[in-house]
N, C-alpha and C. Protein backbone atom coordinates (compact mmCIF):
# COMPACT_ATOMS: atom_id res chain seq x y z
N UNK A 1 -71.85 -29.14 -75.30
CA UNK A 1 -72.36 -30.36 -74.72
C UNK A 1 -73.48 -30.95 -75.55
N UNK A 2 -73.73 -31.99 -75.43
CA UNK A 2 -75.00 -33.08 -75.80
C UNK A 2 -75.93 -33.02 -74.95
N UNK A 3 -77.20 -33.02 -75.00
CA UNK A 3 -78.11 -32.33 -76.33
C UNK A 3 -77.59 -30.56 -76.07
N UNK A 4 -77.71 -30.22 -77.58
CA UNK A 4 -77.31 -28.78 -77.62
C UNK A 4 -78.81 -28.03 -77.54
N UNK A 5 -77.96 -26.80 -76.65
CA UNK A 5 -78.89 -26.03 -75.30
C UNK A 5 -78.88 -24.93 -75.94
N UNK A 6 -79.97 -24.26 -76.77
CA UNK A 6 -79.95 -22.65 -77.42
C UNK A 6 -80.68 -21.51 -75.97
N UNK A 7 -80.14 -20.55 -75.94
CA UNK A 7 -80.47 -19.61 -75.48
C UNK A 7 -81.31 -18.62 -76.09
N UNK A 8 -82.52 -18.48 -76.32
CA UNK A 8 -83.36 -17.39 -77.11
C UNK A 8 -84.10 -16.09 -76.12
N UNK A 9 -83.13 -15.07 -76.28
CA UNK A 9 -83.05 -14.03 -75.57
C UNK A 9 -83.67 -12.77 -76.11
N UNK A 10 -83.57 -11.48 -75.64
CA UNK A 10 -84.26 -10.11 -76.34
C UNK A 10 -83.77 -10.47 -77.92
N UNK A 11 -82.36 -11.03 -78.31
CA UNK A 11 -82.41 -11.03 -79.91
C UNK A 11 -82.42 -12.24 -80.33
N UNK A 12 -83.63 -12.81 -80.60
CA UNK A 12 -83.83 -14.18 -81.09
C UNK A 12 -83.53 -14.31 -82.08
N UNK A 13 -83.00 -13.85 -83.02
CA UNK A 13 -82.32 -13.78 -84.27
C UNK A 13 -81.01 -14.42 -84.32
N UNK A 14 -80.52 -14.42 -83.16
CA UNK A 14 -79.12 -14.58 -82.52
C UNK A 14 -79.00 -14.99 -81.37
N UNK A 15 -79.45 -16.59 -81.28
CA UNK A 15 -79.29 -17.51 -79.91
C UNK A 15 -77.74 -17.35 -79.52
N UNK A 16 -77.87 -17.65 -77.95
CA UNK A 16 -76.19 -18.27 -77.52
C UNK A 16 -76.04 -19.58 -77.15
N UNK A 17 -75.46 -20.49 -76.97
CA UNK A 17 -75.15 -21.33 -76.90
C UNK A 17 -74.89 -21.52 -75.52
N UNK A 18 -75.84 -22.76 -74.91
CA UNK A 18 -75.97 -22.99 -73.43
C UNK A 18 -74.69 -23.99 -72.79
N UNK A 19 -73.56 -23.64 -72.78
CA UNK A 19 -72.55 -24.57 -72.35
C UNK A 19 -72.09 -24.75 -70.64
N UNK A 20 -73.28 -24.71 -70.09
CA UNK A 20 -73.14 -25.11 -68.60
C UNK A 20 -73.69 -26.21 -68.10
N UNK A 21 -73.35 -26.41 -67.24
CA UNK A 21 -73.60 -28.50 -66.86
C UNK A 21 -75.17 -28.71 -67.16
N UNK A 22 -75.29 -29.77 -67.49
CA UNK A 22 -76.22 -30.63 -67.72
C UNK A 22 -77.28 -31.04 -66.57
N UNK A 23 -76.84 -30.63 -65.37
CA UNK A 23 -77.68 -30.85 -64.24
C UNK A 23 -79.17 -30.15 -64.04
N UNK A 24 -79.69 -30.35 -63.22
CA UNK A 24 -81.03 -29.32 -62.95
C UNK A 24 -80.58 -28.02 -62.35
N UNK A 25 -80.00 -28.10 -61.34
CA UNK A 25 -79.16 -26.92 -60.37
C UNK A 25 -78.41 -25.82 -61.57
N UNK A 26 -77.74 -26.53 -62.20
CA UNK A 26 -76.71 -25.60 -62.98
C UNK A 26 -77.91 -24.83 -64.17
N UNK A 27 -78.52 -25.70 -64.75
CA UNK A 27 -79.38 -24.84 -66.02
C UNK A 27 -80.39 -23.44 -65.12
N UNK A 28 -80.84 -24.21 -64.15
CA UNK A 28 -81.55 -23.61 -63.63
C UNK A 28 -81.32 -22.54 -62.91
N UNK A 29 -80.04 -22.71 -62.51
CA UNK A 29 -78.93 -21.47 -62.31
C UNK A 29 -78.92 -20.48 -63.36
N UNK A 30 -78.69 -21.25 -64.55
CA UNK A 30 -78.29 -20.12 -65.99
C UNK A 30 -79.12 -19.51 -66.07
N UNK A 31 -80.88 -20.13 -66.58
CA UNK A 31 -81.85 -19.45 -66.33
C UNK A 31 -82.22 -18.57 -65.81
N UNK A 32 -81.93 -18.13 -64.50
CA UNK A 32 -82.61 -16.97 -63.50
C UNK A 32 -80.98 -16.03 -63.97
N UNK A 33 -80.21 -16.44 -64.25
CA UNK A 33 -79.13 -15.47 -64.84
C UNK A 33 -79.62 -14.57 -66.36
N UNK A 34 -80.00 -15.39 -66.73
CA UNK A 34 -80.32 -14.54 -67.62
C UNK A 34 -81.42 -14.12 -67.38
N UNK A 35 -82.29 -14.32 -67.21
CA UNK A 35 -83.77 -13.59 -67.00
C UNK A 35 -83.75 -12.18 -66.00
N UNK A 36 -82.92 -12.59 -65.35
CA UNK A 36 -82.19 -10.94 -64.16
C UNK A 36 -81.77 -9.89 -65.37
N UNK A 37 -80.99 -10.66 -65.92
CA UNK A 37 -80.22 -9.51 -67.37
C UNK A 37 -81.40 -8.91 -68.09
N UNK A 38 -82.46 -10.18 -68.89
CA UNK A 38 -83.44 -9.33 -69.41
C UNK A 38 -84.08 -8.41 -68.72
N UNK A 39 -84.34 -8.42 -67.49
CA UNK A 39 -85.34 -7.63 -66.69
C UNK A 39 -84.54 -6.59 -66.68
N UNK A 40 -83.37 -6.51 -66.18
CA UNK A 40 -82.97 -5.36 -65.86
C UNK A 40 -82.87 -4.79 -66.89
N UNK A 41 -82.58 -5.43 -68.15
CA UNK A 41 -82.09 -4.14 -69.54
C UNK A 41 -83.94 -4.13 -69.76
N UNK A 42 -85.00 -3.86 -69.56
CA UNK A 42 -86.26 -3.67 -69.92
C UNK A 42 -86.21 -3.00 -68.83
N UNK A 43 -85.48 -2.48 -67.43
CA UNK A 43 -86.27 -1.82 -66.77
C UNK A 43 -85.14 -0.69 -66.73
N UNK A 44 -83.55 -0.72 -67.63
CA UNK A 44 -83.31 0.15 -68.08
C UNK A 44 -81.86 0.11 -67.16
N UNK A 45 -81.50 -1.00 -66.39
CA UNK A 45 -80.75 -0.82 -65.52
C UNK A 45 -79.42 -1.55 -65.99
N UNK A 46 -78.46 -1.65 -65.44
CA UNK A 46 -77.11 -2.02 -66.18
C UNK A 46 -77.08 -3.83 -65.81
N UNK A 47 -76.50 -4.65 -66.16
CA UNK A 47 -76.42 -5.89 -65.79
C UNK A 47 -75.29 -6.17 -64.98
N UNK A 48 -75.43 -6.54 -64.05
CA UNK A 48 -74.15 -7.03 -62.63
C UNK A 48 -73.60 -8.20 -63.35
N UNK A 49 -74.35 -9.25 -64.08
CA UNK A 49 -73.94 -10.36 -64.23
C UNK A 49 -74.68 -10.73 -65.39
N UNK A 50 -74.43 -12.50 -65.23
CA UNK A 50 -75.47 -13.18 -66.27
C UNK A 50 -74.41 -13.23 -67.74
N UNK A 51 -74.95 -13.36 -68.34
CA UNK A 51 -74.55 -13.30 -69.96
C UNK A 51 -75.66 -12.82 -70.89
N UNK A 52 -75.54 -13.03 -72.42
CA UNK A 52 -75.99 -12.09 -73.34
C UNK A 52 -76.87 -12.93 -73.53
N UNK A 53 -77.91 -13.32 -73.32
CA UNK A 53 -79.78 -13.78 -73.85
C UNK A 53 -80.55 -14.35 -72.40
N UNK A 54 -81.11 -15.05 -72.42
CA UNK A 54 -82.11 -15.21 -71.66
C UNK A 54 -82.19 -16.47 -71.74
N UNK A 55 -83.16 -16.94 -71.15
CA UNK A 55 -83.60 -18.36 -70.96
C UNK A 55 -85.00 -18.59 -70.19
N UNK A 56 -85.81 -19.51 -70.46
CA UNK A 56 -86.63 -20.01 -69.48
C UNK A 56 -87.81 -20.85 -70.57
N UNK A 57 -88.63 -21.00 -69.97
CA UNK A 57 -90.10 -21.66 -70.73
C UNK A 57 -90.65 -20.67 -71.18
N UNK A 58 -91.77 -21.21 -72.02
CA UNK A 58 -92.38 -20.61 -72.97
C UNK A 58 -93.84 -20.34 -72.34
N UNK A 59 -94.46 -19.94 -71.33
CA UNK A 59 -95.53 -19.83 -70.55
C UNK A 59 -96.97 -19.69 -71.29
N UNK A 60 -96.45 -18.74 -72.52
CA UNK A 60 -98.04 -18.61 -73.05
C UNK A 60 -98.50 -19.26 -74.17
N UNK A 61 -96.99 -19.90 -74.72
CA UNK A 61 -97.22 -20.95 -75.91
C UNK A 61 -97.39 -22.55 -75.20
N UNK A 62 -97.32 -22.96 -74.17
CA UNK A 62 -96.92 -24.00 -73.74
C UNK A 62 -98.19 -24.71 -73.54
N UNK A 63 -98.98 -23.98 -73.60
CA UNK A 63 -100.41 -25.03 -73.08
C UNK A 63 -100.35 -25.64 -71.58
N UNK A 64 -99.39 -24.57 -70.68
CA UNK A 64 -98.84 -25.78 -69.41
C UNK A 64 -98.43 -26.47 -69.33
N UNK A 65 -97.74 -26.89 -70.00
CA UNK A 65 -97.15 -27.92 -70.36
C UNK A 65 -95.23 -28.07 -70.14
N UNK A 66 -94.45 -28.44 -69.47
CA UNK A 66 -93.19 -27.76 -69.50
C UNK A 66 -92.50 -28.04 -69.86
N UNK A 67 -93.01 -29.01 -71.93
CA UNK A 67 -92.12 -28.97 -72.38
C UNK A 67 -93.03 -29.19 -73.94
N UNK A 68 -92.67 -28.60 -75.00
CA UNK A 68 -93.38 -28.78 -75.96
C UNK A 68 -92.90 -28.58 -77.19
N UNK A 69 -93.43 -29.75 -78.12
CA UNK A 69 -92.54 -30.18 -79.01
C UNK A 69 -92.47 -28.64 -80.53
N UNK A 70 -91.16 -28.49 -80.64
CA UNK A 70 -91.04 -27.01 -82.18
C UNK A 70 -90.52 -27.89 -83.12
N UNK A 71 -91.53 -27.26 -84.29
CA UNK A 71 -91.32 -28.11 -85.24
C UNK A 71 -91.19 -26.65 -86.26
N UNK A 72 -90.46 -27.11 -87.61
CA UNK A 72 -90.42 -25.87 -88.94
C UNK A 72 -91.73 -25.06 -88.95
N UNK A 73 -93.16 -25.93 -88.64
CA UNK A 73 -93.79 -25.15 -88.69
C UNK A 73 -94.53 -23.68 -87.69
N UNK A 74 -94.19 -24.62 -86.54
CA UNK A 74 -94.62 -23.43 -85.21
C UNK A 74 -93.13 -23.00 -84.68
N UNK A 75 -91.90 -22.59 -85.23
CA UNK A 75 -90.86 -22.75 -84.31
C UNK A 75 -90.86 -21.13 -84.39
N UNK A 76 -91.36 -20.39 -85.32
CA UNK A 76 -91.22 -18.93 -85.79
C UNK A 76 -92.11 -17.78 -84.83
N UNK A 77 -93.55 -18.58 -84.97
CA UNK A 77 -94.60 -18.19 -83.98
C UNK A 77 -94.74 -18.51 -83.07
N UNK A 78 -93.84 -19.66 -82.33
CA UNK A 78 -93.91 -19.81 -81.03
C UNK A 78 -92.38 -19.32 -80.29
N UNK A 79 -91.36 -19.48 -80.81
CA UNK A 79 -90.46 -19.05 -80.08
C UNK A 79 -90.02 -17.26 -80.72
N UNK A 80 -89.66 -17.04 -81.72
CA UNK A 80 -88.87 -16.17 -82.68
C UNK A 80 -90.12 -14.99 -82.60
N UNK A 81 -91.11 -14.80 -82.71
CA UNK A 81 -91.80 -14.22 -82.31
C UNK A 81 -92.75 -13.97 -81.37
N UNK A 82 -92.52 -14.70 -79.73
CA UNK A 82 -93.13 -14.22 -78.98
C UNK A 82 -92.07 -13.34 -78.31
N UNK A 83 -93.00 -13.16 -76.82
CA UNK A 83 -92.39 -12.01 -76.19
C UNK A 83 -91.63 -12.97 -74.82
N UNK A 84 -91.53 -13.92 -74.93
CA UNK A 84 -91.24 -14.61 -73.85
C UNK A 84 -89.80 -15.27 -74.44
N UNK A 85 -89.10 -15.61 -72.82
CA UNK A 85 -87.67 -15.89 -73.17
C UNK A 85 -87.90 -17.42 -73.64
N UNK A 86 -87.10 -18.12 -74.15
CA UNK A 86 -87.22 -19.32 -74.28
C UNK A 86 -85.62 -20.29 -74.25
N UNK A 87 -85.68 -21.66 -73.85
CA UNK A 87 -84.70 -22.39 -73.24
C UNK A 87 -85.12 -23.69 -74.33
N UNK A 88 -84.14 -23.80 -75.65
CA UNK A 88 -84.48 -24.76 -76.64
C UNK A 88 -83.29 -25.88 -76.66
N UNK A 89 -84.02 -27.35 -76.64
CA UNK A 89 -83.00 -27.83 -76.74
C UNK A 89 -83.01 -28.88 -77.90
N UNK A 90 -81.91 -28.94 -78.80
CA UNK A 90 -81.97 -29.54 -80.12
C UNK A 90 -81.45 -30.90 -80.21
């Protein structure tokens, strides 16, 4: 879909590709799907569902803000190397 939706999960090296509706309901759906998956594989437990990365905002890079602009230069240190899931859209 348009705008393309990256998933940056435990392997940010290796986004997935967010191909579920465009709505608020549906992303926001995907979101807590994956974030169940991360939690549970960090707390060691098997995944019922969801798919392979994560999703959500960037809480400690964001300035509060709930949406903030990645550019070549902060895209490494703010998404690729924090510890937080992140929901990028290109």
């Amino acid at each position: 879909g348009f705008p393309s939706i990256k998933i940056f999960g435990n392997n940010k090296r290796s986004p997935t590709d967010y191909q579920g509706g465009r709505t608020a309901d549906a992303i926001v759906e995907q979101a807590l799907n994956q974030l169940r998956t991360i939690a549970n594989e960090r707390l060691g437990k098997r995944s019922g569902g969801g798919g392979g990365g994560s999703s959500g905002g960037g809480g400690s890079g964001s300035g509060g803000k709930d949406a903030i602009e990645l550019t070549d230069s902060n895209f490494d240190s703010t998404v690729i190397e924090s510890e937080d899931a992140w929901l990028v859209e290109f």
